[in-house]
C-alpha atoms as a PDB file:
ATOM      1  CA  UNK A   1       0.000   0.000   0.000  1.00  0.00           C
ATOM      2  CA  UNK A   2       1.328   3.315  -1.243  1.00  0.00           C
ATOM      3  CA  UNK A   3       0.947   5.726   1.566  1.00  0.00           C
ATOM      4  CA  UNK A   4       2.560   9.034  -0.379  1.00  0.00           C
ATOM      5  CA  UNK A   5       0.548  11.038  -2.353  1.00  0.00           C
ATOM      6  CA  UNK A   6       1.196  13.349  -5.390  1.00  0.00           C
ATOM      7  CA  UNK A   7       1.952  17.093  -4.237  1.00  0.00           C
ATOM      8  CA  UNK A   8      -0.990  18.399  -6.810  1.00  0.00           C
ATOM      9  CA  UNK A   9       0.487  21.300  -8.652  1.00  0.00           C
ATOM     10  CA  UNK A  10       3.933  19.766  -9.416  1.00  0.00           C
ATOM     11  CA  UNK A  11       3.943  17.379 -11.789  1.00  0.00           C
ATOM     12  CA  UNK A  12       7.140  14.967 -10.627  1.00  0.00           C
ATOM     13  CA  UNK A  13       8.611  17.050  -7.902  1.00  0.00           C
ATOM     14  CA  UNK A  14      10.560  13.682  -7.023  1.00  0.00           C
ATOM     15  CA  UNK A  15      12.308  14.374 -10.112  1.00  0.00           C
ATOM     16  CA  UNK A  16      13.442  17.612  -9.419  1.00  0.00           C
ATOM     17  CA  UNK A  17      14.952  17.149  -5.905  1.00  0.00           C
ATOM     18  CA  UNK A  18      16.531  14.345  -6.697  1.00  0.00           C
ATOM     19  CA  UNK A  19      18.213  16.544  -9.493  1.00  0.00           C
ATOM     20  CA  UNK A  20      18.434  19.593  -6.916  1.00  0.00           C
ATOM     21  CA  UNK A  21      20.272  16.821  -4.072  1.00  0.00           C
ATOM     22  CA  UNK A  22      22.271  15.269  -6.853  1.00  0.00           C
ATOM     23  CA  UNK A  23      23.874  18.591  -8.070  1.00  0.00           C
ATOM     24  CA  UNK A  24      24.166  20.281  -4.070  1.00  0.00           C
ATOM     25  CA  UNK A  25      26.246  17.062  -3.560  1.00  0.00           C
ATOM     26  CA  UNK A  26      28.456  17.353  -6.825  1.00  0.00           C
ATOM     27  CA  UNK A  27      28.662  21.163  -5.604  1.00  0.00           C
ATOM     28  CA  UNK A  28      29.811  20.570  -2.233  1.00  0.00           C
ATOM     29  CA  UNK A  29      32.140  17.903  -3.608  1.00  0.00           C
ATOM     30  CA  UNK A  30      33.607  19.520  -5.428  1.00  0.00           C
ATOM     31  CA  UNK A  31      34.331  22.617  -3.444  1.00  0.00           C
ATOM     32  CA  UNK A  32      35.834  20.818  -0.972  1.00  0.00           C
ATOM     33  CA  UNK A  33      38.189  19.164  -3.556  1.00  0.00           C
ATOM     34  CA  UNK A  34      39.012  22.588  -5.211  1.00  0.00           C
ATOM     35  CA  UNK A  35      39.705  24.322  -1.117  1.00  0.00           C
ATOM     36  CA  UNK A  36      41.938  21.228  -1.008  1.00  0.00           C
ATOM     37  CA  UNK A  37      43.983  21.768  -4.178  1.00  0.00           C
ATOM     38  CA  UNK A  38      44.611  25.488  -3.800  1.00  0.00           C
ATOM     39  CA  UNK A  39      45.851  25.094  -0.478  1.00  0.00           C
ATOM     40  CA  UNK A  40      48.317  21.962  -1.331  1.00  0.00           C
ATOM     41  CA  UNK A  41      49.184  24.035  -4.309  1.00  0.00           C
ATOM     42  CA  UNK A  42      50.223  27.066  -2.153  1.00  0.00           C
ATOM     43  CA  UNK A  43      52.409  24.848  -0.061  1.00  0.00           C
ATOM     44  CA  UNK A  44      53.772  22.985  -3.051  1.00  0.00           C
ATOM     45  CA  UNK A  45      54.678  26.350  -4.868  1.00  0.00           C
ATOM     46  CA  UNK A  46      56.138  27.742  -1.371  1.00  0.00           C
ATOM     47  CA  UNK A  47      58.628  24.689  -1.367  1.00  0.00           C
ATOM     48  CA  UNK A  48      59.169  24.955  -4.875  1.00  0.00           C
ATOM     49  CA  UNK A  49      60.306  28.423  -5.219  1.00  0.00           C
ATOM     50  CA  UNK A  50      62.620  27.909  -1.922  1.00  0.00           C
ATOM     51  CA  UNK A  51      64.175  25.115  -3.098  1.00  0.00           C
ATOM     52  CA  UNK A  52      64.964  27.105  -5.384  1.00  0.00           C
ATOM     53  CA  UNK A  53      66.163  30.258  -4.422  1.00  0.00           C
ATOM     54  CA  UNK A  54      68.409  28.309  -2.207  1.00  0.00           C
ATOM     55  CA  UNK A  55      70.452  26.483  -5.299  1.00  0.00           C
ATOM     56  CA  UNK A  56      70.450  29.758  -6.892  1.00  0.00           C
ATOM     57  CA  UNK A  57      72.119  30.935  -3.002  1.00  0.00           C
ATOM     58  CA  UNK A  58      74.414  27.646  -3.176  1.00  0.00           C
ATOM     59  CA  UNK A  59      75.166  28.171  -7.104  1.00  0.00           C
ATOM     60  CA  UNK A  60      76.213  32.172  -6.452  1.00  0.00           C
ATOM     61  CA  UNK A  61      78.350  31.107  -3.221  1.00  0.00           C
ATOM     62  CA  UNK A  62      80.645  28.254  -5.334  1.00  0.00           C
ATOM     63  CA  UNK A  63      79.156  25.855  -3.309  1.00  0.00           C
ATOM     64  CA  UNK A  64      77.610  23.640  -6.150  1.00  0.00           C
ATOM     65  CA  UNK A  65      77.026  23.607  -9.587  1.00  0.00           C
ATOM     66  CA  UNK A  66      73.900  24.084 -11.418  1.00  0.00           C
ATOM     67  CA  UNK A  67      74.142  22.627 -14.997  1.00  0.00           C
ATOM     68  CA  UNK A  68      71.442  24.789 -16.584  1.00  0.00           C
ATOM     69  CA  UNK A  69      70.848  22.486 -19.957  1.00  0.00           C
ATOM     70  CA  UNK A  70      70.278  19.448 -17.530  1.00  0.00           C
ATOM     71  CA  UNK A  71      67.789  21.535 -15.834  1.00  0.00           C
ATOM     72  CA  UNK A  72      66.005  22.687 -18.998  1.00  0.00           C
ATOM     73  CA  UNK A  73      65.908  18.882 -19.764  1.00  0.00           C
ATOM     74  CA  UNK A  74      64.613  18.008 -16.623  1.00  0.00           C
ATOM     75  CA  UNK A  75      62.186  20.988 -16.441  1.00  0.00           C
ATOM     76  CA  UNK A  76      60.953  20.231 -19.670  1.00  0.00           C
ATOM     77  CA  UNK A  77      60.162  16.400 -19.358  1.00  0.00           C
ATOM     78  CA  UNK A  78      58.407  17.624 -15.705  1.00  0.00           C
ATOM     79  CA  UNK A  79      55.781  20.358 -17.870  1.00  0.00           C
ATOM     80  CA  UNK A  80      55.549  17.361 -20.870  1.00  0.00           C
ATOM     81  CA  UNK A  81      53.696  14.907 -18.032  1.00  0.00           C
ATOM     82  CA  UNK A  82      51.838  17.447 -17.036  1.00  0.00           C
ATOM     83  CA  UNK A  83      50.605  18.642 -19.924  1.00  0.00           C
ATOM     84  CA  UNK A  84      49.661  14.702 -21.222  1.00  0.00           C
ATOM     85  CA  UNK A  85      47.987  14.608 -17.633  1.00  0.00           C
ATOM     86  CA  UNK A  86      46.136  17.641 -17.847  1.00  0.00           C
ATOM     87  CA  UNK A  87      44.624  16.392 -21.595  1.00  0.00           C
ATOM     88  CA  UNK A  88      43.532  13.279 -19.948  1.00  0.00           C
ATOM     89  CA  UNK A  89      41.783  15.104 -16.944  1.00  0.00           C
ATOM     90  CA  UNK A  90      40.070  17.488 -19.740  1.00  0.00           C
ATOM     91  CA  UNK A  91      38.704  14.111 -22.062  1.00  0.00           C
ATOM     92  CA  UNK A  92      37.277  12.595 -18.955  1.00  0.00           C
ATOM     93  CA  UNK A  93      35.810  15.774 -17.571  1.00  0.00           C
ATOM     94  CA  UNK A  94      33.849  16.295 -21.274  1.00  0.00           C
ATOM     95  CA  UNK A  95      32.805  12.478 -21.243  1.00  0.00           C
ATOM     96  CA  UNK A  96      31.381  12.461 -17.594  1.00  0.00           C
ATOM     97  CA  UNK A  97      28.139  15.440 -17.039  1.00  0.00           C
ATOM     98  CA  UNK A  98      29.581  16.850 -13.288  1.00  0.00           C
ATOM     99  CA  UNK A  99      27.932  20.252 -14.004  1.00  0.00           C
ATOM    100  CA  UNK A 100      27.934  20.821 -10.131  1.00  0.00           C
ATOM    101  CA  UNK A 101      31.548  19.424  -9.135  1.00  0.00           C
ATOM    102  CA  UNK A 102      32.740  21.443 -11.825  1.00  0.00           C
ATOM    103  CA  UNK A 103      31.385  24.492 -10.472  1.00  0.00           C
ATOM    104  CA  UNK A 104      32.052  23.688  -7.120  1.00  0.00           C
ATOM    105  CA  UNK A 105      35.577  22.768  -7.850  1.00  0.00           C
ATOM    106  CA  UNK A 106      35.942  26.129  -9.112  1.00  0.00           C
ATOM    107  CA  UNK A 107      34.708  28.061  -6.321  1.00  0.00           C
ATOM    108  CA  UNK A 108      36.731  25.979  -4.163  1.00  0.00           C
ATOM    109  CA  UNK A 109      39.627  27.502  -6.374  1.00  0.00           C
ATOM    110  CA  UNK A 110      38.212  30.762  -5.826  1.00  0.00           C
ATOM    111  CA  UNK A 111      37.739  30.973  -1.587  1.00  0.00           C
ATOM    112  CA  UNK A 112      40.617  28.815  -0.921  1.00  0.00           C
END
C-alpha cells in the first residue's frame, strides 16, 4: 500500500529534488576538492620556489654547480607529463556530465 501522495500542482517534484540533491552534492564535492587543491598548491609552490632560491644561493656562493641544460631537460620532461595529464583530466571531464563538481571545484579555487 502506497501511503505518499502526489503534491498536486507539481507534476514529478521527485524528479526535481533528486536533481536539486544530486547537483548540491556534486557542488559541495567539489568545493571541498578545489579548497583542497589550492591550499596543497600554495604549499607545493612555497617549497618549490625555496628550493629554489636556495640552489640559486648555493650556485652564487661556489658551493655547487647548477648545470642549466640538464635543468632545462629536466624541467621540460616535468611540464611534458603534465601537460599529457592535464589532456587526460580534460577528455574525462567532457565524457562524464559533473555540471555541479565542476562548479564547485571552481569556487573551491576561488575561496581557498
Amino acid at each position: 500500500m502506497n501511503t505518499t501522495t502526489p503534491t498536486p500542482g507539481l507534476p514529478g517534484a521527485g524528479d526535481i529534488y533528486g536533481i536539486i540533491l544530486n547537483g548540491s552534492v556534486g557542488l559541495l564535492a567539489g568545493f571541498a576538492v578545489g579548497y583542497a587543491v589550492k591550499k596543497i598548491l600554495k604549499i607545493l609552490l612555497f617549497l618549490i620556489g625555496a628550493s629554489l632560491a636556495l640552489l640559486l644561493y648555493l650556485n652564487h656562493e661556489g658551493l655547487i654547480e647548477i648545470k642549466w641544460e640538464k635543468m632545462k631537460e629536466a624541467l621540460t620532461g616535468i611540464f611534458n607529463s603534465l601537460r599529457g595529464a592535464l589532456g587526460a583530466y580534460q577528455a574525462m571531464a567532457v565524457s562524464v556530465p559533473l555540471a555541479g563538481f565542476a562548479a564547485g571545484f571552481i569556487l573551491g579555487l576561488k575561496y581557498g
